[in-house]
N, C-alpha and C. Protein backbone atom coordinates (compact mmCIF):
# COMPACT_ATOMS: atom_id res chain seq x y z
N UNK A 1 -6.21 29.49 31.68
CA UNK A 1 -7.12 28.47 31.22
C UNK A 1 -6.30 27.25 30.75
N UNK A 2 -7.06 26.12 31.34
CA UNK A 2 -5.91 25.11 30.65
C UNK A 2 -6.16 24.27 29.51
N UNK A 3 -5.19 24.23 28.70
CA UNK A 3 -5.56 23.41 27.39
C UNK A 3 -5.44 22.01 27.39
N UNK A 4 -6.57 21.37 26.61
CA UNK A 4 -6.50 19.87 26.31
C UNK A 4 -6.40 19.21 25.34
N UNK A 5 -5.35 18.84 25.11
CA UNK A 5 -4.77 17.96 23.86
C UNK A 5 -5.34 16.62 23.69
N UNK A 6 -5.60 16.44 22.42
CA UNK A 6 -6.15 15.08 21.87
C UNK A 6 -5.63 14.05 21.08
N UNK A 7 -4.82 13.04 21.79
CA UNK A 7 -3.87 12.26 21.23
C UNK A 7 -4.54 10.86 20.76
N UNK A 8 -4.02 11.30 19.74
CA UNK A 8 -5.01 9.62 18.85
C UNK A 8 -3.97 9.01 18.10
N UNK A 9 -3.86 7.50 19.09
CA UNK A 9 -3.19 6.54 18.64
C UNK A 9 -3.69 5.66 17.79
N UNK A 10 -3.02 5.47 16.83
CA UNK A 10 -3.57 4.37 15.46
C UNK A 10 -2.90 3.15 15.29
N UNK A 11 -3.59 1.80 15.40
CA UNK A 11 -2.99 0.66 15.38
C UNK A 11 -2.70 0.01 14.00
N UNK A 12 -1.42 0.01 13.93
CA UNK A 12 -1.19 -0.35 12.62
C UNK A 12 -0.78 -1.80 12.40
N UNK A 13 -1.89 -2.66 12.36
CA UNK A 13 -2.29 -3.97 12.79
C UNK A 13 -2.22 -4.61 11.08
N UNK A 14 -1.27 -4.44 10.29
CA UNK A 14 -1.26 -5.34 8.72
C UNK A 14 0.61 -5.26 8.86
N UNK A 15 0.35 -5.79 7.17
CA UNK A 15 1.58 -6.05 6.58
C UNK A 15 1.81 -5.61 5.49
N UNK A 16 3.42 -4.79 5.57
CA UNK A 16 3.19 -3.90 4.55
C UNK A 16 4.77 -4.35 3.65
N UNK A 17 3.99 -4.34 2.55
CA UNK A 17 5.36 -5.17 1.74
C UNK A 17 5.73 -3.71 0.40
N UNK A 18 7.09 -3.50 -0.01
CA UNK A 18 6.98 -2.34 -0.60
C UNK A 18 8.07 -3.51 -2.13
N UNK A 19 7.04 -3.10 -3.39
CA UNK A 19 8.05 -3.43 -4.40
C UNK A 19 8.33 -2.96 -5.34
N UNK A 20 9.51 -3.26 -6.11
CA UNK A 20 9.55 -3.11 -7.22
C UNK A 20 9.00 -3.79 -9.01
N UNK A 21 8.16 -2.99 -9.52
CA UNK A 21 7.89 -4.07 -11.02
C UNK A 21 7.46 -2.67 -11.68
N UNK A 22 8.11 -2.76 -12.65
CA UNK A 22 8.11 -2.36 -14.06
C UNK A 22 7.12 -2.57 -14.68
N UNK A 23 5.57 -2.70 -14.28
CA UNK A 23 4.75 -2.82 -15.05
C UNK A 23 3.17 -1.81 -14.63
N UNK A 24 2.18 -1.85 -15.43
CA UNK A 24 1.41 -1.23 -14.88
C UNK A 24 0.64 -1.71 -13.86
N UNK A 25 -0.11 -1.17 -13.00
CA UNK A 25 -0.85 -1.58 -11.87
C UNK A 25 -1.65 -2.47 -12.09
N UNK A 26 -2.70 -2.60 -13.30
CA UNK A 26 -3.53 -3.54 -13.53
C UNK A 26 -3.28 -4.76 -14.29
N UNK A 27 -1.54 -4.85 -14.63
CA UNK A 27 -1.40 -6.20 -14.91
C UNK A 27 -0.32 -6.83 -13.68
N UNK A 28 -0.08 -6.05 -13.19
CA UNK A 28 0.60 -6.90 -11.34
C UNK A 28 -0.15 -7.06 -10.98
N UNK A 29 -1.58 -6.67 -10.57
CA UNK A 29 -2.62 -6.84 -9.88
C UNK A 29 -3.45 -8.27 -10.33
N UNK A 30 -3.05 -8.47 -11.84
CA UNK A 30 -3.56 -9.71 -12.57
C UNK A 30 -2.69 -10.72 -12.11
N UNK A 31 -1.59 -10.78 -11.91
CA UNK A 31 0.33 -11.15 -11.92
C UNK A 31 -0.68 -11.95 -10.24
N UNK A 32 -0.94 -11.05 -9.38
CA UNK A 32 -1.49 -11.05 -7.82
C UNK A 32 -2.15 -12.20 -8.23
N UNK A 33 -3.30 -11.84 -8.48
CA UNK A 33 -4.37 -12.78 -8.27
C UNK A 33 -3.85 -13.80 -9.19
N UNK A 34 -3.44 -14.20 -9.86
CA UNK A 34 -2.91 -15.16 -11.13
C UNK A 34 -2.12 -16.32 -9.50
N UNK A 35 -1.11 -16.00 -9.54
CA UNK A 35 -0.14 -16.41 -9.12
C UNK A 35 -0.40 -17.15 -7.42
N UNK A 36 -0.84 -15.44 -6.73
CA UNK A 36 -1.56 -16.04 -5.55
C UNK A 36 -2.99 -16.62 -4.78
N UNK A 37 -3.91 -16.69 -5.91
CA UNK A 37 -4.62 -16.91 -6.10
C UNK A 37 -5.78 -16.15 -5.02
N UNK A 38 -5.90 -14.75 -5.17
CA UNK A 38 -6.15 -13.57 -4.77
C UNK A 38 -7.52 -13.15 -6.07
N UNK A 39 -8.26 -11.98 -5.67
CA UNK A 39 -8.91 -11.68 -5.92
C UNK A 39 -8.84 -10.21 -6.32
N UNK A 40 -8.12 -9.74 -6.70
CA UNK A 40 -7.92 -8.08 -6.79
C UNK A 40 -8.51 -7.51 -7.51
N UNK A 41 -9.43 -6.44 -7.03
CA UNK A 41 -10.31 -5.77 -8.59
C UNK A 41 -9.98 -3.94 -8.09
N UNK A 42 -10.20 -3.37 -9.06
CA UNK A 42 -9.53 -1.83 -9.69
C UNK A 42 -10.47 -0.92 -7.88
N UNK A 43 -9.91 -0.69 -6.98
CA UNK A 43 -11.31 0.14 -6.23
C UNK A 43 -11.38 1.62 -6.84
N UNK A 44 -12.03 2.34 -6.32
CA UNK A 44 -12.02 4.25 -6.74
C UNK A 44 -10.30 4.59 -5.79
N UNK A 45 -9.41 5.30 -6.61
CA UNK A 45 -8.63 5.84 -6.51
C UNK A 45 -8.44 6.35 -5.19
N UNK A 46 -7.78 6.57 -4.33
CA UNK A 46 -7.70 7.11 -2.96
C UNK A 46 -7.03 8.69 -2.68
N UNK A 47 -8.01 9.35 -2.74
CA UNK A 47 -7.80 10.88 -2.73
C UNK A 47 -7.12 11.33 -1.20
N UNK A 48 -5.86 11.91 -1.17
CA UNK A 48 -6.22 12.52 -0.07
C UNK A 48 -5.67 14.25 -0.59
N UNK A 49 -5.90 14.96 0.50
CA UNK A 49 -6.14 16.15 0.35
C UNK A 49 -5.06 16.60 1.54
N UNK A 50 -4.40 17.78 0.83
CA UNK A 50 -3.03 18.75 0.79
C UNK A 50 -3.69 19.77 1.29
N UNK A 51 -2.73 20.58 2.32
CA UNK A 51 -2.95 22.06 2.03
C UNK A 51 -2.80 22.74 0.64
N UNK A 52 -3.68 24.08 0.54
CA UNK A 52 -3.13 25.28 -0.28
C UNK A 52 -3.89 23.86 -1.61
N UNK A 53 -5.00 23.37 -1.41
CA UNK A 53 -5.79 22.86 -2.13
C UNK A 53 -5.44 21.84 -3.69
N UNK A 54 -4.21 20.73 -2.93
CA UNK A 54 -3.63 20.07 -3.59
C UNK A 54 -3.96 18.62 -2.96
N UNK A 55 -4.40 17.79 -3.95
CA UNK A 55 -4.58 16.33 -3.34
C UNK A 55 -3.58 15.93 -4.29
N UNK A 56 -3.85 14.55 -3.66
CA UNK A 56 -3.18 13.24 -4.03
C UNK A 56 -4.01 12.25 -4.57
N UNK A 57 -3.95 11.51 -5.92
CA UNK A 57 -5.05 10.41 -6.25
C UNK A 57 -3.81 9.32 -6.53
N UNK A 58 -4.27 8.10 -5.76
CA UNK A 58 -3.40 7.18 -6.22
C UNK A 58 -4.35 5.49 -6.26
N UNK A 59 -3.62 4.88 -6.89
CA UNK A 59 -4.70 4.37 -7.96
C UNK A 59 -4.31 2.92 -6.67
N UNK A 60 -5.76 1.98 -6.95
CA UNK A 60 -5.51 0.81 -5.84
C UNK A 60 -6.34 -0.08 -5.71
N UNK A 61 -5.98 -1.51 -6.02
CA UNK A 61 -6.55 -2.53 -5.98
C UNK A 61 -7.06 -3.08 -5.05
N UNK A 62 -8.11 -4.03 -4.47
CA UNK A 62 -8.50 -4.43 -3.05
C UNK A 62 -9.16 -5.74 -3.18
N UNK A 63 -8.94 -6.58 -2.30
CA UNK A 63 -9.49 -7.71 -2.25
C UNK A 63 -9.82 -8.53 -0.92
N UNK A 64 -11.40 -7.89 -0.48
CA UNK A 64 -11.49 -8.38 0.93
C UNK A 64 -12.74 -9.40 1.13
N UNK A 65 -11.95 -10.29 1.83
CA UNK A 65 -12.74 -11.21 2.08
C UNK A 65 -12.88 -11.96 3.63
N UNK A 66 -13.41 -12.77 4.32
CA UNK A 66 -13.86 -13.03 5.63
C UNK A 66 -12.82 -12.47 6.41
N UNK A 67 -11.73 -12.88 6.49
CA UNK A 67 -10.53 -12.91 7.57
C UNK A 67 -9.28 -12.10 6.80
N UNK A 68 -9.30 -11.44 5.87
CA UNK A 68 -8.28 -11.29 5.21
C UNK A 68 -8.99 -10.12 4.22
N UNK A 69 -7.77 -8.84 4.52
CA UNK A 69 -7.95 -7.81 3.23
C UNK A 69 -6.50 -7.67 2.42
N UNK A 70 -6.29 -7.86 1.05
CA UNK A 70 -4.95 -7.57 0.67
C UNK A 70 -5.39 -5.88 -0.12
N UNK A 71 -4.35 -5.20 -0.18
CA UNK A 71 -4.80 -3.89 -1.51
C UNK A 71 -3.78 -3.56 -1.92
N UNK A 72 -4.00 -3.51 -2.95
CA UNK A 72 -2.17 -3.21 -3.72
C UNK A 72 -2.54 -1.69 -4.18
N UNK A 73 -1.37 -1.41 -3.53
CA UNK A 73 -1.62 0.45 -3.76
C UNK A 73 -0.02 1.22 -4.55
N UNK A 74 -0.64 1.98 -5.55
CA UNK A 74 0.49 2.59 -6.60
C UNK A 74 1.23 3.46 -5.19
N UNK A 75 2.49 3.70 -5.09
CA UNK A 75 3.00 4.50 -4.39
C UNK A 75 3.11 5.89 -5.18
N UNK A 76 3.04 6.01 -6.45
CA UNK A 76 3.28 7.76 -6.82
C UNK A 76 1.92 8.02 -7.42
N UNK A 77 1.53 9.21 -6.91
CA UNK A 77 0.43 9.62 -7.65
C UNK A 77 0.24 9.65 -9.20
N UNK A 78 -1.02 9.45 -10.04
CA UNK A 78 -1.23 9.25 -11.09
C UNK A 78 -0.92 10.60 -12.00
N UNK A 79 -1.71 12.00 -11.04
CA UNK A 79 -1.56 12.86 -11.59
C UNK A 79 -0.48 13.72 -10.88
N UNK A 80 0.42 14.55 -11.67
CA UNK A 80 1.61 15.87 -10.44
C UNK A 80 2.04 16.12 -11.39
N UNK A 81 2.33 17.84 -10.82
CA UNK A 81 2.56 18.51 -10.96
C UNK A 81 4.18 18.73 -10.89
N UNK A 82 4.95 19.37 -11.18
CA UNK A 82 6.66 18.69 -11.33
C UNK A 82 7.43 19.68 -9.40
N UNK A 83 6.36 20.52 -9.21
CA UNK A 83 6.37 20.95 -7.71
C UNK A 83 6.21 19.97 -6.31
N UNK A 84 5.20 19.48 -6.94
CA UNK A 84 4.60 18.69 -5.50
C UNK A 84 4.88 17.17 -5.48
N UNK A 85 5.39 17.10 -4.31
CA UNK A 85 5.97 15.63 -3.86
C UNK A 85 4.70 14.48 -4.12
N UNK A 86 5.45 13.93 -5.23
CA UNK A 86 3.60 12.49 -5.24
C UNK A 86 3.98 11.44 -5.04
N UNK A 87 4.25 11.13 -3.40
CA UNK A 87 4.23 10.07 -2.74
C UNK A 87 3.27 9.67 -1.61
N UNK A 88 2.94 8.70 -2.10
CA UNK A 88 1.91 7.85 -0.72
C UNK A 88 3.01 8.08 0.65
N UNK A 89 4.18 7.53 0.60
CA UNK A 89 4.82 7.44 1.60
C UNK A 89 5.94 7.91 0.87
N UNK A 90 6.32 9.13 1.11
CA UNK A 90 7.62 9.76 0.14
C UNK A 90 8.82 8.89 0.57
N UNK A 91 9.04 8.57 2.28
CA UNK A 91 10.59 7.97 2.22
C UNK A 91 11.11 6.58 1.33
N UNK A 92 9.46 6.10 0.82
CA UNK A 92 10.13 4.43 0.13
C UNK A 92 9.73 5.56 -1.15
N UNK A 93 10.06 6.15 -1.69
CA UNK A 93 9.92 6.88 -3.47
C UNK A 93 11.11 5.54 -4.18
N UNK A 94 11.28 5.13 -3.82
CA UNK A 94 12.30 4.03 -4.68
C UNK A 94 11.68 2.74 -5.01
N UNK A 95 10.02 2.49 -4.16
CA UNK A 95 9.56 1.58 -4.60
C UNK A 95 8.26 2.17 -5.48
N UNK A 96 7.96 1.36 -6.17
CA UNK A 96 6.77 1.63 -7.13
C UNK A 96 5.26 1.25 -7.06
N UNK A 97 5.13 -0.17 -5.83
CA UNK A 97 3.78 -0.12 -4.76
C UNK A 97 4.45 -0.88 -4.29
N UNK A 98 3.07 -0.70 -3.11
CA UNK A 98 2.60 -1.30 -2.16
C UNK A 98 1.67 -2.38 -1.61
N UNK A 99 1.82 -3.03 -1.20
CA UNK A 99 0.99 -4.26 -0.81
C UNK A 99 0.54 -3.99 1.09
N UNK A 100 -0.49 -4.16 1.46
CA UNK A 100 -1.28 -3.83 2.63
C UNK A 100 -1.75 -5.59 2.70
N UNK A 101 -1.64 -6.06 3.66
CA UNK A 101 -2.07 -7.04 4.22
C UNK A 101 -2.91 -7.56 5.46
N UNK A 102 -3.90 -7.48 5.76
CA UNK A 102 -4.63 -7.38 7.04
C UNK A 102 -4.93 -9.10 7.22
N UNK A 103 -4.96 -9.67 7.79
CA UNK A 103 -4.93 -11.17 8.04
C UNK A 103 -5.61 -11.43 9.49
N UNK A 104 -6.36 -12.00 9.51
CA UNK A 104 -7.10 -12.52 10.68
C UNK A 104 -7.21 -14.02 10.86
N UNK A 105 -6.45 -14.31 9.90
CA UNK A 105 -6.49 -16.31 10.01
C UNK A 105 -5.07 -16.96 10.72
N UNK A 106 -5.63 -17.70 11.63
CA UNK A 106 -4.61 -18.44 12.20
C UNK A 106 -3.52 -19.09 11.41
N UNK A 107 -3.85 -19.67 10.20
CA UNK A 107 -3.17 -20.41 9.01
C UNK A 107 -2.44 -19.59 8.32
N UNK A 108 -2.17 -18.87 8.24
CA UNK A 108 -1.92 -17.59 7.33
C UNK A 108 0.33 -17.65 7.44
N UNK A 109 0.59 -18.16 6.03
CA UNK A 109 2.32 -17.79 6.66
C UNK A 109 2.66 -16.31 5.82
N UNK A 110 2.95 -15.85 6.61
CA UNK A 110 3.55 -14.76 5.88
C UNK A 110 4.81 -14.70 5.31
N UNK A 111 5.54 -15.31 5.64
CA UNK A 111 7.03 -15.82 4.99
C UNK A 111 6.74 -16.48 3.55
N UNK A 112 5.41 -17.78 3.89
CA UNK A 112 5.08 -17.95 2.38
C UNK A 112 4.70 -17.36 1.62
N UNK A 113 4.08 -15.67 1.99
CA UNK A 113 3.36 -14.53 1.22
C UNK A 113 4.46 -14.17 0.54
N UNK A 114 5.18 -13.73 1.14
CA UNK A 114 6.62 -12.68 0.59
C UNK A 114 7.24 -13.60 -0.40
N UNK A 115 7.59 -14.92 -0.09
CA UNK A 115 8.40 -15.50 -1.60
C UNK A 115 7.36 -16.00 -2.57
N UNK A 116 6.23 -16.01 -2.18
CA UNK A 116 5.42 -16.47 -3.61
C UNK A 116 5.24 -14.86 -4.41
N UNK A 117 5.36 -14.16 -3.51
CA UNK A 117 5.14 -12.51 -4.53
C UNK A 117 7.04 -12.39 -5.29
N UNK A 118 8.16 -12.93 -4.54
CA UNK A 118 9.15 -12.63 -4.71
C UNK A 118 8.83 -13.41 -5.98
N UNK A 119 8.62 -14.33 -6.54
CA UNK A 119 8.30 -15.35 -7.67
C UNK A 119 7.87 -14.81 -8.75
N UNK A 120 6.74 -13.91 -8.85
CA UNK A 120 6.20 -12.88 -9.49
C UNK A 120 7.34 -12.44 -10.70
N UNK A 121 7.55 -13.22 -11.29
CA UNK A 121 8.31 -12.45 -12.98
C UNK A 121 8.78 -11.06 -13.10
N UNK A 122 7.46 -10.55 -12.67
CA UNK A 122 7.58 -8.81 -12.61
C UNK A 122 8.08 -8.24 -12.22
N UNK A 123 8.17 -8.75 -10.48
CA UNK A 123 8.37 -7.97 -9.42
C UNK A 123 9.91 -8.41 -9.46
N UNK A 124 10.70 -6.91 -9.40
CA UNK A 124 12.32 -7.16 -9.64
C UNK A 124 12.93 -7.17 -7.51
N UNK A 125 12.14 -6.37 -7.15
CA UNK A 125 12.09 -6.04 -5.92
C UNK A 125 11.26 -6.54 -4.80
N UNK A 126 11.41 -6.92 -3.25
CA UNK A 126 10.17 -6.96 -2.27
C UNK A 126 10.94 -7.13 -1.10
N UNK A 127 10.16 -5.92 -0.13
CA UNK A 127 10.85 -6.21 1.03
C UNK A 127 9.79 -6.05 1.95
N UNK A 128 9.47 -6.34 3.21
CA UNK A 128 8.71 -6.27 4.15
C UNK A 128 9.38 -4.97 5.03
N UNK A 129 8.60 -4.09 5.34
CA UNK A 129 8.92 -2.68 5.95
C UNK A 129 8.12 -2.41 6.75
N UNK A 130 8.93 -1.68 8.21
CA UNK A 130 8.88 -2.16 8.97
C UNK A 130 7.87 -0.75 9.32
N UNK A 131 6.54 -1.03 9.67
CA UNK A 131 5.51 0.64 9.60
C UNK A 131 5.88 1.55 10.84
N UNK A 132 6.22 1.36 11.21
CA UNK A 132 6.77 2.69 13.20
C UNK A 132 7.91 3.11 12.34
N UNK A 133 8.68 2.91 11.81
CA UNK A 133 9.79 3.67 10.93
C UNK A 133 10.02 4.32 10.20
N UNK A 134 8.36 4.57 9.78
CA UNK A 134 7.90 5.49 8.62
C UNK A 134 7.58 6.73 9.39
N UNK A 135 8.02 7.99 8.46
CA UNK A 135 7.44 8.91 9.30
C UNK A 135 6.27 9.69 8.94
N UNK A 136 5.36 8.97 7.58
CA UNK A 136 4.18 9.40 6.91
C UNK A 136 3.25 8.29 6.72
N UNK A 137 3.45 7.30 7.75
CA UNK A 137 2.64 6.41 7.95
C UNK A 137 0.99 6.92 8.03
N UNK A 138 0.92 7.77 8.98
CA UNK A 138 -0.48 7.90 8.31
C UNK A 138 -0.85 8.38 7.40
N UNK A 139 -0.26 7.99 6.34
CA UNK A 139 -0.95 8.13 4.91
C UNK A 139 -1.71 7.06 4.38
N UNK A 140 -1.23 6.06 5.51
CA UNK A 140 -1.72 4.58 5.53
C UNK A 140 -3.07 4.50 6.17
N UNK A 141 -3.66 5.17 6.48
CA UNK A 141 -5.32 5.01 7.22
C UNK A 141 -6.06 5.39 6.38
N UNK A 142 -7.31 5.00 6.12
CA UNK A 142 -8.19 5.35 4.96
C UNK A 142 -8.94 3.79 4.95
C-alpha cells in the first residue's frame, strides 16, 4: 500500500528583529510606541502546547493596522519549571524578545526600523535574524 506524505510549506513573509533590554515587557512596549510611534497594546499570552502535557505561555504585544502588523513577543516563557526549556525560539536564548514585523507598504524602510529601535535607551542589543536559519521557526506561526 502506498503512503502519502503531507508537506506543508510556510511562508515566512515578516521581519524578525531579536533584542536585548533589561526591562519589563510592558515598559519596552511603551519605549515602542513612545519612540516609534506605534501602537502596542498587552494581547492574551500565546500558549503553545508540549508533549507529556507541558505548554508554553509567553507574554506579547501587537499592533495591527491596514498594511502593517508589528508584535513584540517575550522570548522566555513567563512561567517554567527549572526542567523544561522556555524558549520561543531556544537557539536566540541570549536575546530577551522579539519583534515580528509584517509590512505591506511600499514606503516602509526597514533600515530606518532597526536604528530608530537601536535608539531605544533600553534596548542594549538588536539584530535582524535571518528566519530559514532557525531551526524552531515554527514556533513563529500562530
Amino acid at each position: 500500500m502506498a503512503k502519502n506524505k503531507l508537506q506543508v510549506i510556510y511562508d515566512f513573509d515578516f521581519l524578525l528583529l531579536a533584542l536585548n533590554a533589561n526591562v519589563k515587557p510592558y515598559k519596552l512596549a511603551w519605549c515602542l510606541n513612545k519612540d516609534l510611534k506605534l501602537n502596542l497594546v498587552k494581547a492574551e499570552n500565546i500558549e503553545i502546547g508540549f508533549n507529556e502535557q507541558k505548554s508554553l505561555s509567553i507574554q506579547n504585544f501587537l499592533d495591527r493596522s491596514e498594511f502593517q502588523t508589528v508584535r513584540l513577543i517575550r522570548n522566555r516563557a513567563e512561567d517554567t519549571d527549572g526542567a523544561f526549556n522556555a524558549y520561543l525560539l531556544p537557539e536566540l536564548k541570549n536575546f530577551d524578545y522579539l519583534v515580528l514585523l509584517e509590512n505591506e507598504s511600499s514606503t516602509f524602510d526597514e533600515n530606518t526600523f532597526i536604528s530608530e529601535v537601536k535608539r531605544i535607551p533600553f534596548v542594549q542589543f538588536t539584530t535582524k535574524i535571518d528566519i530559514q536559519s532557525l531551526k524552531s521557526k515554527d514556533n513563529l506561526i500562530f
